[in-house]
C-alpha atoms as a PDB file:
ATOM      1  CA  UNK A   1       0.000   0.000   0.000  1.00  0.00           C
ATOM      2  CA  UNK A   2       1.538   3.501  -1.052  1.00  0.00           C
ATOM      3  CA  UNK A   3       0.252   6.652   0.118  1.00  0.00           C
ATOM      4  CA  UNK A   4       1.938   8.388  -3.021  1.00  0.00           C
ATOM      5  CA  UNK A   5       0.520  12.095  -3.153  1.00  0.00           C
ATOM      6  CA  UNK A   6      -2.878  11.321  -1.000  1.00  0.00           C
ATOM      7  CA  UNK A   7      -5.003  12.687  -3.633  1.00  0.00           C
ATOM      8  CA  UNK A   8      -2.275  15.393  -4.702  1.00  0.00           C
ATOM      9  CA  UNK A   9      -2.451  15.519  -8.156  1.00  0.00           C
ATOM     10  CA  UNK A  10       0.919  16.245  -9.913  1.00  0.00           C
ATOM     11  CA  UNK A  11       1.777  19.980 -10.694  1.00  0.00           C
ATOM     12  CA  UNK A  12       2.581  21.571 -13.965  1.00  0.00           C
ATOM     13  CA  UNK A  13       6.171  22.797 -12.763  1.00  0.00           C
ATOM     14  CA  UNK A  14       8.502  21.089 -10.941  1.00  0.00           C
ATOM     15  CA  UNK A  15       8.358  21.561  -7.664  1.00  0.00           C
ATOM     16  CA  UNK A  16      12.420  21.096  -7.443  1.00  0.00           C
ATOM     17  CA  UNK A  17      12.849  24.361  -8.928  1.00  0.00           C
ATOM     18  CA  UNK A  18      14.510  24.139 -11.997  1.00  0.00           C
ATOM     19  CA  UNK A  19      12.589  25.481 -14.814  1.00  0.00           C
ATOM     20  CA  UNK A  20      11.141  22.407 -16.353  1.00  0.00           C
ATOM     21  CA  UNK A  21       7.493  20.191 -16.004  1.00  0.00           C
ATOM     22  CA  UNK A  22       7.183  17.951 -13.598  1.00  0.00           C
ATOM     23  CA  UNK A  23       6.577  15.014 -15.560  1.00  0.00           C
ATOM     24  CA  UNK A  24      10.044  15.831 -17.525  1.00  0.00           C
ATOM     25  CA  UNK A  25      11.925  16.404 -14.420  1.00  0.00           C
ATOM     26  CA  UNK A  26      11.924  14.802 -11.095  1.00  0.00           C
ATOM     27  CA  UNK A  27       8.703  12.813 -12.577  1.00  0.00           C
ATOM     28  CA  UNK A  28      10.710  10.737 -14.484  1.00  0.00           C
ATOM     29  CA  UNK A  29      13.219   9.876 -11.233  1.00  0.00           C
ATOM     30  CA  UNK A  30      10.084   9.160  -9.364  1.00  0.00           C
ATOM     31  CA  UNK A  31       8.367   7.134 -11.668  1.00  0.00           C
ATOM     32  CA  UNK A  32      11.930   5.014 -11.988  1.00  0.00           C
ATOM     33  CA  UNK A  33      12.469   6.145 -15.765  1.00  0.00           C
ATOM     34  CA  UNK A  34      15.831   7.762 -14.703  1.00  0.00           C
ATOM     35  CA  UNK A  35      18.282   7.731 -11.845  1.00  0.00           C
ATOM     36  CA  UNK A  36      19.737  10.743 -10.187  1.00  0.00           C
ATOM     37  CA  UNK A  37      23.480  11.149 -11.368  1.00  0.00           C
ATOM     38  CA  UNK A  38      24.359  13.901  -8.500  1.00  0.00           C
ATOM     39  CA  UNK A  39      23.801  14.078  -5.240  1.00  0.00           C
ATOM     40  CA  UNK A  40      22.054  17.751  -6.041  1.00  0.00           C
ATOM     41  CA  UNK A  41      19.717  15.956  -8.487  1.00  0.00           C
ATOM     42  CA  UNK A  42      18.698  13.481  -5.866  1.00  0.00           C
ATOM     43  CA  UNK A  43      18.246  15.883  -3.529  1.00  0.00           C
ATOM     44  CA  UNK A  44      15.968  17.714  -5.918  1.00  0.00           C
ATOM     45  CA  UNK A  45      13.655  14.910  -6.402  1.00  0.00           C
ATOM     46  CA  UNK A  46      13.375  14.162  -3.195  1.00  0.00           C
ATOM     47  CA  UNK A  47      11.967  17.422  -2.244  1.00  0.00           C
ATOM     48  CA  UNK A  48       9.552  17.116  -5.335  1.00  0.00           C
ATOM     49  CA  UNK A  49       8.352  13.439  -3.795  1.00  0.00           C
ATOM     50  CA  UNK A  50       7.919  15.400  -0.761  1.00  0.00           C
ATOM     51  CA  UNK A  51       6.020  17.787  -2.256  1.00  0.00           C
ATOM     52  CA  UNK A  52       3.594  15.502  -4.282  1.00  0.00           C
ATOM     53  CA  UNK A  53       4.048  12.733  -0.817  1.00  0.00           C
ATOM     54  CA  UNK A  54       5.510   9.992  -3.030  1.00  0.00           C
ATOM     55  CA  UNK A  55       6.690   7.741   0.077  1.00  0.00           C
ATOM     56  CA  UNK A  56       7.772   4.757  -2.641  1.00  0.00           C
ATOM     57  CA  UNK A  57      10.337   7.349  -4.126  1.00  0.00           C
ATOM     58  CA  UNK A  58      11.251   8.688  -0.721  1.00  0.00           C
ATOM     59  CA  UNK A  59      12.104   5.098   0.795  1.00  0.00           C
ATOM     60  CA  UNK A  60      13.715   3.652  -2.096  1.00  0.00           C
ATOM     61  CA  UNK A  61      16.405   6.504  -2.682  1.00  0.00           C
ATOM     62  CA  UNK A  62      16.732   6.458   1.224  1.00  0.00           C
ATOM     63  CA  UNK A  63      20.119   5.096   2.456  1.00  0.00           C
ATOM     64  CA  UNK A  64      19.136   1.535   3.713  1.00  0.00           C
ATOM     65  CA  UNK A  65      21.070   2.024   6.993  1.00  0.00           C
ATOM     66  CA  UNK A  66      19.034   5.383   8.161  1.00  0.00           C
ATOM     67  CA  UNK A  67      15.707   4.416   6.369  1.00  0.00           C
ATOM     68  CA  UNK A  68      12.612   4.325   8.086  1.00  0.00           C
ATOM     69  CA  UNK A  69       9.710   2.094   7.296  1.00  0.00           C
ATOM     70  CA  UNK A  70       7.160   4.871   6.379  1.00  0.00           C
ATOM     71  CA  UNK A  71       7.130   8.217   5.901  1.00  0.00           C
ATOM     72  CA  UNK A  72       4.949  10.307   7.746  1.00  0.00           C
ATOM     73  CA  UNK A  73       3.549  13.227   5.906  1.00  0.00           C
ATOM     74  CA  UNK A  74       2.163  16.469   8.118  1.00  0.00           C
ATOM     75  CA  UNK A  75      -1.236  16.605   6.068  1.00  0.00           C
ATOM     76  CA  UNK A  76      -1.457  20.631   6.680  1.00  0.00           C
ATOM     77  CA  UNK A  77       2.307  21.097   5.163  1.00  0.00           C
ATOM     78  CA  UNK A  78       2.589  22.127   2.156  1.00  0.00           C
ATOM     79  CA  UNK A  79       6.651  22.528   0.231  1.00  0.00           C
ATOM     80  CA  UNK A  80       6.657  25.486  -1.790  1.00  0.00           C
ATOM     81  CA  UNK A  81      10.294  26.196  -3.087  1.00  0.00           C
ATOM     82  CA  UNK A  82      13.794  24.513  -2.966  1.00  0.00           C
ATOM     83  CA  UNK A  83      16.531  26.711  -2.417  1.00  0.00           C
ATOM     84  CA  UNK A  84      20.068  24.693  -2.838  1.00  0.00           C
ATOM     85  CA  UNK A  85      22.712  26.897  -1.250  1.00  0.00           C
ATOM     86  CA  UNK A  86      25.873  24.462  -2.129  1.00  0.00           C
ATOM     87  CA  UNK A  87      27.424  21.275  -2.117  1.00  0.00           C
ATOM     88  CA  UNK A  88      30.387  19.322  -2.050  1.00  0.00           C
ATOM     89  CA  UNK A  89      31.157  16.153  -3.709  1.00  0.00           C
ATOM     90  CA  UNK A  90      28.193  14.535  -4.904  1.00  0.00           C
ATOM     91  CA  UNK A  91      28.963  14.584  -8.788  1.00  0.00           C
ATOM     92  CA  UNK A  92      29.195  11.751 -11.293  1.00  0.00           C
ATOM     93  CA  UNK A  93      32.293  10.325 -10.324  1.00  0.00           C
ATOM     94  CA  UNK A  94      31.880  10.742  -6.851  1.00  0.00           C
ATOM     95  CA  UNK A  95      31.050   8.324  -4.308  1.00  0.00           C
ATOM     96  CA  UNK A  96      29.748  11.000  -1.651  1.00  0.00           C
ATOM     97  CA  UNK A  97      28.390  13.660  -1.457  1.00  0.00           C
ATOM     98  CA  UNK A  98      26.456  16.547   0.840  1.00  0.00           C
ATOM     99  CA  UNK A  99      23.972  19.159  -0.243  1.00  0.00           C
ATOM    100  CA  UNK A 100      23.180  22.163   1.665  1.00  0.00           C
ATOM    101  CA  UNK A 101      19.373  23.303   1.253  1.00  0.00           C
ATOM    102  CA  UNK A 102      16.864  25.735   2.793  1.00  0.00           C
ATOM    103  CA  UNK A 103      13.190  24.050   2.252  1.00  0.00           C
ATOM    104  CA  UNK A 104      10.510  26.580   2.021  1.00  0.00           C
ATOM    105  CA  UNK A 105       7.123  25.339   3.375  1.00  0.00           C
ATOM    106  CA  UNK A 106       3.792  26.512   4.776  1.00  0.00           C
ATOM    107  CA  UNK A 107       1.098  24.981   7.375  1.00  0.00           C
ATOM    108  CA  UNK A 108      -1.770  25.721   8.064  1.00  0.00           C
ATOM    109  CA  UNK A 109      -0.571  29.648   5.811  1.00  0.00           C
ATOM    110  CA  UNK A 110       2.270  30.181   8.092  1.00  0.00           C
ATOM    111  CA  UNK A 111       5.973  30.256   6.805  1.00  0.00           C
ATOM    112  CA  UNK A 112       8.470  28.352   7.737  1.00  0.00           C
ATOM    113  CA  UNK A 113      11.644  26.958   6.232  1.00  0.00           C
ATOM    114  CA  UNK A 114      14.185  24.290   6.948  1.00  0.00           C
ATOM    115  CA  UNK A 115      17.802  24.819   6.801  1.00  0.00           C
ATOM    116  CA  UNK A 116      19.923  21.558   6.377  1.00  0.00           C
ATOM    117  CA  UNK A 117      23.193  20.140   5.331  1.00  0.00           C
ATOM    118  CA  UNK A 118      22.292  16.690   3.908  1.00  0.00           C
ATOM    119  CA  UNK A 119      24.632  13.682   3.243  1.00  0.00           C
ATOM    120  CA  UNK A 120      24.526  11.570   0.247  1.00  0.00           C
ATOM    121  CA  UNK A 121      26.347   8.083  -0.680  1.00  0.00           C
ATOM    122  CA  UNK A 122      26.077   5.655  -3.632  1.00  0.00           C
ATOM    123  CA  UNK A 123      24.161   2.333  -2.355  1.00  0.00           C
ATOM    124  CA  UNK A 124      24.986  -0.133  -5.694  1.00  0.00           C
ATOM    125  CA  UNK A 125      25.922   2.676  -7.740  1.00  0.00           C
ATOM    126  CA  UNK A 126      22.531   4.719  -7.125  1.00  0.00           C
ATOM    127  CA  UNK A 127      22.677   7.970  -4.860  1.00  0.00           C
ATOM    128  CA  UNK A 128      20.519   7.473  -1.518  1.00  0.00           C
ATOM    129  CA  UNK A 129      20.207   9.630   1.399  1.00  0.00           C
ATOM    130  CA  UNK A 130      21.956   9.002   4.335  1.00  0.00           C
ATOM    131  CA  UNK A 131      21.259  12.013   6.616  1.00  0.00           C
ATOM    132  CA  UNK A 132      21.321  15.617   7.161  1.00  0.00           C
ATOM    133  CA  UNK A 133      22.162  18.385  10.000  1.00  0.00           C
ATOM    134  CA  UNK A 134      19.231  20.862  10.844  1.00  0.00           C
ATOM    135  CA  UNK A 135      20.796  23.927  11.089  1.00  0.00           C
ATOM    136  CA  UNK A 136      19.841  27.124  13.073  1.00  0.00           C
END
């Protein structure tokens, strides 16, 4: 049983923030047609599943050693924007990887944002999540 996007139907835009649909962006990572090739790209997507609540695409690119068993999604959050703010590591050739990101989200119409510096590895030559520092 998936709760992918609880009745959230797919936007137009990608949620991820690059300038591209959905469907031709982090739509075809979550649907499996592509893998992510960065750590960025990964990190991208994953905001996007978190955005449309795709817990299948959330727990599979989710490091198997720090993965939970469901994801539990805040049904008054809403992500609006994806600001990446740097990175190390992370590219093609690499191996690992961080990402630092502030999340921009709203519940209930109030602001908020997270801050985080997230770590990425390669699990079988895919990127996965491992973990992240909140930061304040």
């Amino acid at each position: 049983m998936s709760k992918r996007r609880e009745n959230r139907p797919a936007p137009e835009g990608c949620p991820c923030g690059l300038p591209a649909a959905y469907a031709d962006c982090c739509g075809r990572l979550h649907r499996g047609e592509l893998i992510a090739t960065t750590a960025e790209q990964l990190m991208r997507s994953r905001f996007s599943a978190f955005a449309v609540r795709d817990e299948a695409y959330l727990l599979r690119s989710w490091d198997p050693e720090t993965r939970p068993t469901e994801v539990d999604f805040d049904p008054a959050m809403r992500w609006d924007r994806l600001e990446i703010l740097g990175a190390t590591g992370g590219g093609p050739f690499h191996t690992e990887g961080t990402v630092e990101f502030r999340a921009h989200y709203r519940v209930h119409g109030a602001a908020g944002e997270l801050h985080e510096n997230s770590r990425f590895r390669r699990d079988q030559g895919a990127w996965v999540y491992l973990d992240g520092d909140i930061e304040r």
